[in-house]
PDB file of N, CA and C in Angstrom:
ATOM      1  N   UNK A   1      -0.477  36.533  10.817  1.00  0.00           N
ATOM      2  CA  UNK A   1      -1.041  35.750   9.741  1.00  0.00           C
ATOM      3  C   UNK A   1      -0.849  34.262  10.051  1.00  0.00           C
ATOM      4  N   UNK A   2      -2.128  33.303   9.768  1.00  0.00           N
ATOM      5  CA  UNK A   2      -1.685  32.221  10.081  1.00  0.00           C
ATOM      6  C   UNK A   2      -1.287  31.342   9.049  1.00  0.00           C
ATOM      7  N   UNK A   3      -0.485  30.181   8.860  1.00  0.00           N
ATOM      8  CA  UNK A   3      -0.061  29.254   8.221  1.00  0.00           C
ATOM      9  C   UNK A   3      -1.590  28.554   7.198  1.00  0.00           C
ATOM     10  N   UNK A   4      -1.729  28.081   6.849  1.00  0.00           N
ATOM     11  CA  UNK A   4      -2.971  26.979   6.194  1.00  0.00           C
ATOM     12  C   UNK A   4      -3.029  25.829   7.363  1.00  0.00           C
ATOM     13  N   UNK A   5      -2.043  25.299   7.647  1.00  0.00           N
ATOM     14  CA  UNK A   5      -2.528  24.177   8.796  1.00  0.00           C
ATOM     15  C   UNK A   5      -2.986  24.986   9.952  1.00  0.00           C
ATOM     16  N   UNK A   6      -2.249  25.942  10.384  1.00  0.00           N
ATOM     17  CA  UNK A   6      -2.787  26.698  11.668  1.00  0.00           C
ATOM     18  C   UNK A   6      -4.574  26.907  11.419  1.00  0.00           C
ATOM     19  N   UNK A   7      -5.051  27.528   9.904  1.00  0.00           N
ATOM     20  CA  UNK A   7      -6.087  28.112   9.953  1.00  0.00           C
ATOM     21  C   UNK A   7      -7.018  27.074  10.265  1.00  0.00           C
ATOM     22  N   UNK A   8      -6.573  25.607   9.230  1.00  0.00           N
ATOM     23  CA  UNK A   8      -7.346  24.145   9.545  1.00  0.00           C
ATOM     24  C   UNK A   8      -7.766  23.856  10.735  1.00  0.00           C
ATOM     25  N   UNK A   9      -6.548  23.509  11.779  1.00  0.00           N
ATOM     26  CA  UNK A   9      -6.744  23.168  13.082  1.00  0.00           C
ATOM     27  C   UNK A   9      -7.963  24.062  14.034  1.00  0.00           C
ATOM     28  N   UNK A  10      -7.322  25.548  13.574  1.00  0.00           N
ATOM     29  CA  UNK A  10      -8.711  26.558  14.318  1.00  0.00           C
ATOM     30  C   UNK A  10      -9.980  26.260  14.323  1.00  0.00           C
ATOM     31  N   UNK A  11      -9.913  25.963  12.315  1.00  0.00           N
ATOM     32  CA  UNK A  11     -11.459  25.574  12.502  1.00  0.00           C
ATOM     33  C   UNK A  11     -11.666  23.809  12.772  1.00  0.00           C
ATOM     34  N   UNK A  12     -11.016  23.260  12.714  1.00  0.00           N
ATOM     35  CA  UNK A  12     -11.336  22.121  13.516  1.00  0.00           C
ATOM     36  C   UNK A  12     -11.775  22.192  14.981  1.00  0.00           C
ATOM     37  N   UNK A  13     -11.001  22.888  15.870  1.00  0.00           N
ATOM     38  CA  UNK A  13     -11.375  23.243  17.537  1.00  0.00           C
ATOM     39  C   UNK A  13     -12.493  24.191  17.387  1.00  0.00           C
ATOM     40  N   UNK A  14     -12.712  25.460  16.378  1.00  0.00           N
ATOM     41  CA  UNK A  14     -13.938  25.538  16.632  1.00  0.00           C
ATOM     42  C   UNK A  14     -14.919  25.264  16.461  1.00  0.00           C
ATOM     43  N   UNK A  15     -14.996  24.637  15.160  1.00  0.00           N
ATOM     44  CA  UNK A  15     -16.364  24.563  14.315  1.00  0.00           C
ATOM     45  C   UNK A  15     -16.700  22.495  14.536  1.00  0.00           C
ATOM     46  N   UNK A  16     -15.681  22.424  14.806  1.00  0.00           N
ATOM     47  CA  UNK A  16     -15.441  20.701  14.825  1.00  0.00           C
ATOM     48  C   UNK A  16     -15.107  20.388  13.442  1.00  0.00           C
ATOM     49  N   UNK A  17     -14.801  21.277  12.681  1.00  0.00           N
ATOM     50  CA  UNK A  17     -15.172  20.627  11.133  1.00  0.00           C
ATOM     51  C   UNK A  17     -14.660  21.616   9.976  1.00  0.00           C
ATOM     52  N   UNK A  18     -14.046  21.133   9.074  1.00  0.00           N
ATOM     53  CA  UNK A  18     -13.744  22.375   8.006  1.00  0.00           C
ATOM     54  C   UNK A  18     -14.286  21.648   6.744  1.00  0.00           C
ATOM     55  N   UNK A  19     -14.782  22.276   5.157  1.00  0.00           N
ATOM     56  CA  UNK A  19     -15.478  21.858   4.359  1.00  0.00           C
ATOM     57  C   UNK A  19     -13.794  22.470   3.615  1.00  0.00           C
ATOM     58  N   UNK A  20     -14.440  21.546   2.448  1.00  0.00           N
ATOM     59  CA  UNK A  20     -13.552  21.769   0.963  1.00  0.00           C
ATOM     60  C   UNK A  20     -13.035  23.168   0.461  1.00  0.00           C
ATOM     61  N   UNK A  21     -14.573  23.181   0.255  1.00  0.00           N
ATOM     62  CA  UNK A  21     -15.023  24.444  -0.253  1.00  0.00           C
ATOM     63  C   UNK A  21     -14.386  25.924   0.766  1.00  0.00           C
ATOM     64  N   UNK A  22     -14.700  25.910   2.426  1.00  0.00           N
ATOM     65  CA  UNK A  22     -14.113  26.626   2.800  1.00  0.00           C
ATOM     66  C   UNK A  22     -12.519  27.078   2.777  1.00  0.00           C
ATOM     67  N   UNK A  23     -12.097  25.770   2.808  1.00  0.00           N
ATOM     68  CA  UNK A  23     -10.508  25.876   2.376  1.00  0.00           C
ATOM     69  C   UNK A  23     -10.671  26.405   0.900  1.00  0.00           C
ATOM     70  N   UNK A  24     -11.120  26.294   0.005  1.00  0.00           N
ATOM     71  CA  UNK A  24     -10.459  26.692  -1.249  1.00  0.00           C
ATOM     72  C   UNK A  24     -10.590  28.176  -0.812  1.00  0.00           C
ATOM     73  N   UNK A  25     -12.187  28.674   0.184  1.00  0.00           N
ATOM     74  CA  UNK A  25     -12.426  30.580  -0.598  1.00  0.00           C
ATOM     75  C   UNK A  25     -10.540  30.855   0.346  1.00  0.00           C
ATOM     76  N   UNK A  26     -10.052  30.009   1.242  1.00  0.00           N
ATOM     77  CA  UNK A  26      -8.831  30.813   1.762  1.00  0.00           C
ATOM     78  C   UNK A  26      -7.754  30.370   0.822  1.00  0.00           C
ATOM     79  N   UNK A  27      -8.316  30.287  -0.057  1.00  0.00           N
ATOM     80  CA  UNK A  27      -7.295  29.576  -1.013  1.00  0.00           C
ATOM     81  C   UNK A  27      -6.103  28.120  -1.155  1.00  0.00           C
ATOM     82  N   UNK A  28      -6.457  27.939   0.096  1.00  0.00           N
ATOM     83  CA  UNK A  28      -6.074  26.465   0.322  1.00  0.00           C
ATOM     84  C   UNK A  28      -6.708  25.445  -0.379  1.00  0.00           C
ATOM     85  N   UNK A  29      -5.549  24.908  -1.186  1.00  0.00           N
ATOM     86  CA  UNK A  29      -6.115  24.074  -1.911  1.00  0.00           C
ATOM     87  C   UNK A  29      -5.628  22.434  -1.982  1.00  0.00           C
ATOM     88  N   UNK A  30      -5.124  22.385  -1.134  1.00  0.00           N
ATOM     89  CA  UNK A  30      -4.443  21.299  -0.238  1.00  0.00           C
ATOM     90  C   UNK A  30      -4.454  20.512   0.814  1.00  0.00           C
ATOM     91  N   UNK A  31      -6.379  20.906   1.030  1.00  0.00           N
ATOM     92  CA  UNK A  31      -6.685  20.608   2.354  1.00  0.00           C
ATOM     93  C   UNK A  31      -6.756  19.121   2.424  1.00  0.00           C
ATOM     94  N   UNK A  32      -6.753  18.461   2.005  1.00  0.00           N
ATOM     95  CA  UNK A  32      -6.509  16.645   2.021  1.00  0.00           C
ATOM     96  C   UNK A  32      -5.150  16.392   2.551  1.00  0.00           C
ATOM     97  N   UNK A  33      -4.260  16.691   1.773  1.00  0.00           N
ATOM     98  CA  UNK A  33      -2.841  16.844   2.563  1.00  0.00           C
ATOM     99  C   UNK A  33      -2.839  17.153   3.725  1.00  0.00           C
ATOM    100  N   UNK A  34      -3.166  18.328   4.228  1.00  0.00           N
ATOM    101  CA  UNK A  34      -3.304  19.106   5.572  1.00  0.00           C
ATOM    102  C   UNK A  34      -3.592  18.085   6.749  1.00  0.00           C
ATOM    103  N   UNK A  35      -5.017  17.571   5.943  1.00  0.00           N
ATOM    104  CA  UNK A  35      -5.710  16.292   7.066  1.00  0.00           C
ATOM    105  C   UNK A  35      -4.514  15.245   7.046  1.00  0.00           C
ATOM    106  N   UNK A  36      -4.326  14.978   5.591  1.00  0.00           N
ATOM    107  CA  UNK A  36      -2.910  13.516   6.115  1.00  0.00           C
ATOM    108  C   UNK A  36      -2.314  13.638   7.487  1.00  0.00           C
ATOM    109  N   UNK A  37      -1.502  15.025   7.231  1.00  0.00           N
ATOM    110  CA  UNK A  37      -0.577  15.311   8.001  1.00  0.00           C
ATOM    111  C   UNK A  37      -1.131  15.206   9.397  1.00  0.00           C
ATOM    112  N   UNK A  38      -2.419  15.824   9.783  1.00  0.00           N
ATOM    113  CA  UNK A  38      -3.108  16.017  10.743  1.00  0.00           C
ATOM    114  C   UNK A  38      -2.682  14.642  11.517  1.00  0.00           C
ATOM    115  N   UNK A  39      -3.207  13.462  10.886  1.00  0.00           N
ATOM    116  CA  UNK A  39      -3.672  12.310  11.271  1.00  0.00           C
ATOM    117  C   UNK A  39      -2.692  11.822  11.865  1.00  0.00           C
ATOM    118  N   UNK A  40      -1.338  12.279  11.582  1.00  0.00           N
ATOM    119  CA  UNK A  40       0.087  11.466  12.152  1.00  0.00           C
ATOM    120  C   UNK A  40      -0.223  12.617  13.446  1.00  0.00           C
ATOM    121  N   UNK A  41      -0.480  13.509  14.009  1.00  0.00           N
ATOM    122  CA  UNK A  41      -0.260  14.238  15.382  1.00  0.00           C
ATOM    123  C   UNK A  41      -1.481  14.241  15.697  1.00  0.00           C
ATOM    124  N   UNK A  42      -1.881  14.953  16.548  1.00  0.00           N
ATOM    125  CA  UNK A  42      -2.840  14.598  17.546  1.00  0.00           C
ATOM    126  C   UNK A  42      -4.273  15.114  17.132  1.00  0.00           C
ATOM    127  N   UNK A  43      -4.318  15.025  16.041  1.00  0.00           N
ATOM    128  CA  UNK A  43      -5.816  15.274  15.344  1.00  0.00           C
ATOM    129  C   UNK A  43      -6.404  14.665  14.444  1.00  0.00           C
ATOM    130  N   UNK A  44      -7.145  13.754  15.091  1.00  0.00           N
ATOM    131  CA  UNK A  44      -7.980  12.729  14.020  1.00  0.00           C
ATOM    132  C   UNK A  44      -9.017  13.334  13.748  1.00  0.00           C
ATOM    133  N   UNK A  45      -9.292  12.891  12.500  1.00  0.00           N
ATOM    134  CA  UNK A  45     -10.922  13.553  11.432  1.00  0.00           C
ATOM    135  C   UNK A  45     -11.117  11.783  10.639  1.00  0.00           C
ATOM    136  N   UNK A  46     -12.383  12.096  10.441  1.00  0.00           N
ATOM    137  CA  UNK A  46     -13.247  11.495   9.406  1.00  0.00           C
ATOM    138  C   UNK A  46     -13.520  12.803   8.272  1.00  0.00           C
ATOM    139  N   UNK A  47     -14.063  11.705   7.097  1.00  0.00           N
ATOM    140  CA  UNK A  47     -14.818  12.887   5.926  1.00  0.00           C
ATOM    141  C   UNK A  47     -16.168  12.067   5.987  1.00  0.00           C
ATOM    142  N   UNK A  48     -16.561  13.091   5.153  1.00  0.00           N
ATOM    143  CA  UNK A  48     -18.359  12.694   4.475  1.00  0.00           C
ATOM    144  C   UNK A  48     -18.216  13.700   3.968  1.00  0.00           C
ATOM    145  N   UNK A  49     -19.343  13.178   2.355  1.00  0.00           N
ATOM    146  CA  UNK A  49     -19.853  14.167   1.568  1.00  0.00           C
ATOM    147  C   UNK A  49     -21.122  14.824   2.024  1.00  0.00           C
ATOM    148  N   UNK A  50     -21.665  15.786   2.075  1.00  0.00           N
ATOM    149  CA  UNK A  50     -22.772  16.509   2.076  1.00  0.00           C
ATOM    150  C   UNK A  50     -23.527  17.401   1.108  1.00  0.00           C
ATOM    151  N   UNK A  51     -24.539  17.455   1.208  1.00  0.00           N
ATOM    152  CA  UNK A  51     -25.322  18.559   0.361  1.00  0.00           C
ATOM    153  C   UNK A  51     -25.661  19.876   0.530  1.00  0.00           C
ATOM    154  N   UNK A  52     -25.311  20.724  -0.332  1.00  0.00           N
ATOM    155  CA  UNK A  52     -25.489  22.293   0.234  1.00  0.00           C
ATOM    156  C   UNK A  52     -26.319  22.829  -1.076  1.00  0.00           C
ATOM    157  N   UNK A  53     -26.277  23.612  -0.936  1.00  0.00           N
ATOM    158  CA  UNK A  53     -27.535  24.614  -1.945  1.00  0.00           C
ATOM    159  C   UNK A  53     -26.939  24.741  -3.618  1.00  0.00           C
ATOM    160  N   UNK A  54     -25.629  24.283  -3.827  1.00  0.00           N
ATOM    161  CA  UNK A  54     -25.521  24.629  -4.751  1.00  0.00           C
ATOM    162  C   UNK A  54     -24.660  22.891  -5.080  1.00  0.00           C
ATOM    163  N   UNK A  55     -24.974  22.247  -4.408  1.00  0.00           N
ATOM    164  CA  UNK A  55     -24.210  20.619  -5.095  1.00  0.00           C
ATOM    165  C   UNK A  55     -23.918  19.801  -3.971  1.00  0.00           C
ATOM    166  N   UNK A  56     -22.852  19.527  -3.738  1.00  0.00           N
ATOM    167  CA  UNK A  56     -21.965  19.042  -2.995  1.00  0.00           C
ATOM    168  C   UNK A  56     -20.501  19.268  -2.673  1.00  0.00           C
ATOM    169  N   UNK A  57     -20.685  18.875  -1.269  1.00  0.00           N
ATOM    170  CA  UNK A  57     -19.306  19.266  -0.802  1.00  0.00           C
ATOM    171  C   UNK A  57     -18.602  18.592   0.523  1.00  0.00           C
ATOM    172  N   UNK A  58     -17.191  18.546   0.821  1.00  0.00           N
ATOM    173  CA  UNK A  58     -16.324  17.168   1.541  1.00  0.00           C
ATOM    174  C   UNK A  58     -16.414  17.588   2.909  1.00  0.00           C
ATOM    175  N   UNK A  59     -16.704  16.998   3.679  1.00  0.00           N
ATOM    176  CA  UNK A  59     -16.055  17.818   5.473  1.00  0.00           C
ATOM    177  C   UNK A  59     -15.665  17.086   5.696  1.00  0.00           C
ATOM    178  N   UNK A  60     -14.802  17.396   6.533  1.00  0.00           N
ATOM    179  CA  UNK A  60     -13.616  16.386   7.325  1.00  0.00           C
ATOM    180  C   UNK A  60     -14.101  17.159   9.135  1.00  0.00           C
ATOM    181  N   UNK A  61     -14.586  15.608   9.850  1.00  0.00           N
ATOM    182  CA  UNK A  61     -15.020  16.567  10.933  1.00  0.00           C
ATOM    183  C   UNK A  61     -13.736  16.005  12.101  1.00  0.00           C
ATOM    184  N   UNK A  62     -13.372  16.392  13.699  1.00  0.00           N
ATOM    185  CA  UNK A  62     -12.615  16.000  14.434  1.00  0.00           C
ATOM    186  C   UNK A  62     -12.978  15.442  15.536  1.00  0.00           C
ATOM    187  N   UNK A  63     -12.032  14.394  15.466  1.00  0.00           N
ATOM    188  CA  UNK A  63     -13.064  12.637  16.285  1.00  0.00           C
ATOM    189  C   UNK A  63     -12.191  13.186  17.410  1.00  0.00           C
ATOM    190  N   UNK A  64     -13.382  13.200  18.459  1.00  0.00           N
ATOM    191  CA  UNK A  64     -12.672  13.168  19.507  1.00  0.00           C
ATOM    192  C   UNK A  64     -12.801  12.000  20.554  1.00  0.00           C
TER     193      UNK A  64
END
């Protein structure tokens, strides 16, 4: 089982990018924190808002 930061980082290396929304369906609901933390070790992100089918929603993508 992985941690919430472990699951973050995954999808950062794979997807380049994790949304809000995806963190909450894993029930993470702390994903802003997560990124803080990120930002002090070796994983920088940006955010932007985007539009999806049902509103809006945050991604945080990974600057490489």
């Amino acid at each position: 089982m992985k941690t919430q930061e472990q699951w973050v980082i995954a999808q950062l290396k794979k997807k380049g990018w994790v949304s809000r929304n995806q963190a909450l369906d894993r029930r993470i609901t702390r994903l802003a924190s997560i990124i803080g933390y990120l930002k002090g070790t070796a994983y920088e992100s940006k955010g932007t808002w985007f539009k999806t089918a049902y509103g809006k929603d945050y991604r945080y993508y990974l600057c490489k």
